[in-house]
C-alpha atoms as a PDB file:
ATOM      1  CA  UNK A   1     123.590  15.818 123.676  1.00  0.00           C
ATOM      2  CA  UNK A   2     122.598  17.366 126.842  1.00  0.00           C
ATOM      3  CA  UNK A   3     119.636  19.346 127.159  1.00  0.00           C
ATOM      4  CA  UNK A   4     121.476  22.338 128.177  1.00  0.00           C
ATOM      5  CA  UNK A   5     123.504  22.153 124.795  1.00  0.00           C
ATOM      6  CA  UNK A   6     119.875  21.674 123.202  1.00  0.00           C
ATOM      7  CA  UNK A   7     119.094  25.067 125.184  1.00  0.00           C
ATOM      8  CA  UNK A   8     121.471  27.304 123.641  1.00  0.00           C
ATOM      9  CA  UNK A   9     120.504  26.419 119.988  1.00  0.00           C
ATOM     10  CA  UNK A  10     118.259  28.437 118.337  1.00  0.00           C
ATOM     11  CA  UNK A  11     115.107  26.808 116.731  1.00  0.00           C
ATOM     12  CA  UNK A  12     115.905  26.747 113.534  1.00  0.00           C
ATOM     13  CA  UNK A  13     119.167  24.719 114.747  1.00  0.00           C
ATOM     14  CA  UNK A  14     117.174  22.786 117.214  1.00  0.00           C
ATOM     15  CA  UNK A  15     114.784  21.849 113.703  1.00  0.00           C
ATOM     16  CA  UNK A  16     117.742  20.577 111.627  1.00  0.00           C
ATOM     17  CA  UNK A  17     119.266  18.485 114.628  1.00  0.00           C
ATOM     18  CA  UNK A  18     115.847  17.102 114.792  1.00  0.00           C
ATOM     19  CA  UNK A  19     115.981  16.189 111.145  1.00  0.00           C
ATOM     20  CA  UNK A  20     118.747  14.497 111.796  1.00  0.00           C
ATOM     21  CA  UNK A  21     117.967  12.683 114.342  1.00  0.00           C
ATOM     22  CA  UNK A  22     114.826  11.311 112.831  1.00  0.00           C
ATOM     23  CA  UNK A  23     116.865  10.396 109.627  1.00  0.00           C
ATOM     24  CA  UNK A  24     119.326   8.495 111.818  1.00  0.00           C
ATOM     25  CA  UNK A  25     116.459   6.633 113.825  1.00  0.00           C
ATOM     26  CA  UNK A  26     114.627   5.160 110.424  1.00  0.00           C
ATOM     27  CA  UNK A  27     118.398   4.357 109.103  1.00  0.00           C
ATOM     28  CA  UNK A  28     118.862   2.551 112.702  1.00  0.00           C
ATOM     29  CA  UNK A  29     115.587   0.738 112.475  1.00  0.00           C
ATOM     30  CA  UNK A  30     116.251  -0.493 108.977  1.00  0.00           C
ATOM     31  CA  UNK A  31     119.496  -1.864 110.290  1.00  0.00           C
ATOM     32  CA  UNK A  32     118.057  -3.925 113.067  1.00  0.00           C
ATOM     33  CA  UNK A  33     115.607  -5.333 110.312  1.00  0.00           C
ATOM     34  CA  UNK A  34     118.433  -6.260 108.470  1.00  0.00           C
ATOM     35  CA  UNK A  35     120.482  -7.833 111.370  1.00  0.00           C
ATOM     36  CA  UNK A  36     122.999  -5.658 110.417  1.00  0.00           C
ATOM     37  CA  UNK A  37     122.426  -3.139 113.735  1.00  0.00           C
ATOM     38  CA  UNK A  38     125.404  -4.023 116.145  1.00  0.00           C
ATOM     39  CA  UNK A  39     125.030  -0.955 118.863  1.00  0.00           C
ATOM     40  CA  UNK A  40     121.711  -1.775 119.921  1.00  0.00           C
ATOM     41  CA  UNK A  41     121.921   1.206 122.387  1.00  0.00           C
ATOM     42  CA  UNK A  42     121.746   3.889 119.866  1.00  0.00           C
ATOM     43  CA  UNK A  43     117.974   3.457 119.017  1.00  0.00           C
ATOM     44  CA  UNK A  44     117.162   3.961 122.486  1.00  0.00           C
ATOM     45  CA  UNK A  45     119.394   7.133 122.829  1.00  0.00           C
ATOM     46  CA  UNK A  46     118.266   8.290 119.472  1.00  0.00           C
ATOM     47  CA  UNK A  47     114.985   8.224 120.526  1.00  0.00           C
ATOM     48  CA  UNK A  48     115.602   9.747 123.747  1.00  0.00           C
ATOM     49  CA  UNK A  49     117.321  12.880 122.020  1.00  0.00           C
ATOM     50  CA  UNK A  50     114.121  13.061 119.638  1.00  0.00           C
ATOM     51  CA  UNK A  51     111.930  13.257 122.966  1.00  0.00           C
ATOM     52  CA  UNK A  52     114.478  16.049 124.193  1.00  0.00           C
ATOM     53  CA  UNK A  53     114.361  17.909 121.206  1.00  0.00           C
ATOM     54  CA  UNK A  54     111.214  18.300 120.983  1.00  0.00           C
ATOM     55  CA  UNK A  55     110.243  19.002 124.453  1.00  0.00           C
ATOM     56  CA  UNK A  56     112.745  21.841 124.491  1.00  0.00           C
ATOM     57  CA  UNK A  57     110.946  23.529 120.914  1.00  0.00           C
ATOM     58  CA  UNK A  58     107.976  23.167 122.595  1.00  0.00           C
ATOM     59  CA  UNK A  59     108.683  24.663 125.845  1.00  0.00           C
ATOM     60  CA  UNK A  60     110.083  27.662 123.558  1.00  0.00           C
ATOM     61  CA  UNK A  61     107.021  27.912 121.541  1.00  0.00           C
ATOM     62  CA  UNK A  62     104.930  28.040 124.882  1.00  0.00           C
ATOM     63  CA  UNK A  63     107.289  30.608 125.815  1.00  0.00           C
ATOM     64  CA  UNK A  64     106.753  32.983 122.751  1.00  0.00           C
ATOM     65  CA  UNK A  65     102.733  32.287 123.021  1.00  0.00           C
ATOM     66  CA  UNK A  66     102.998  33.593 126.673  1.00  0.00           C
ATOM     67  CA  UNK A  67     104.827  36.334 125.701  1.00  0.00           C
ATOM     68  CA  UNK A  68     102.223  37.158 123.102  1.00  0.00           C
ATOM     69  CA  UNK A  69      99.392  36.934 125.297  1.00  0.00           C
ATOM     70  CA  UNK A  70     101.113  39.243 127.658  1.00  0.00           C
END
């Protein structure tokens, strides 16, 4: 997922695709403990969407605060 598709979601969607994500990142690290992770890549591009999900919620909450102060 892009970060412009991440853009367009509101934050309560942005919070469950989060979820998500984190759920499939402990299920991917349990498989590599296992020896039973084949796809190697996906932990790294798991954790890459976690890092770009939450950069985008907090760029929006820095957004609202500005607007509050304003």
């Amino acid at each position: 997922m892009k970060a412009s598709e991440i853009r367009v979601l509101s934050i309560e969607e942005i919070g469950a695709r989060l979820e998500e994500a984190r759920e499939e990142l402990m299920n991917l690290r349990f498989q590599q403990a296992t020896g039973e992770l084949v796809d190697t890549s996906r932990l790294h591009y798991t954790k890459r969407l976690i890092a770009r999900l939450l950069t985008i919620l907090q760029e929006r909450e820095q957004a609202e605060a500005m607007e509050g102060e304003a």
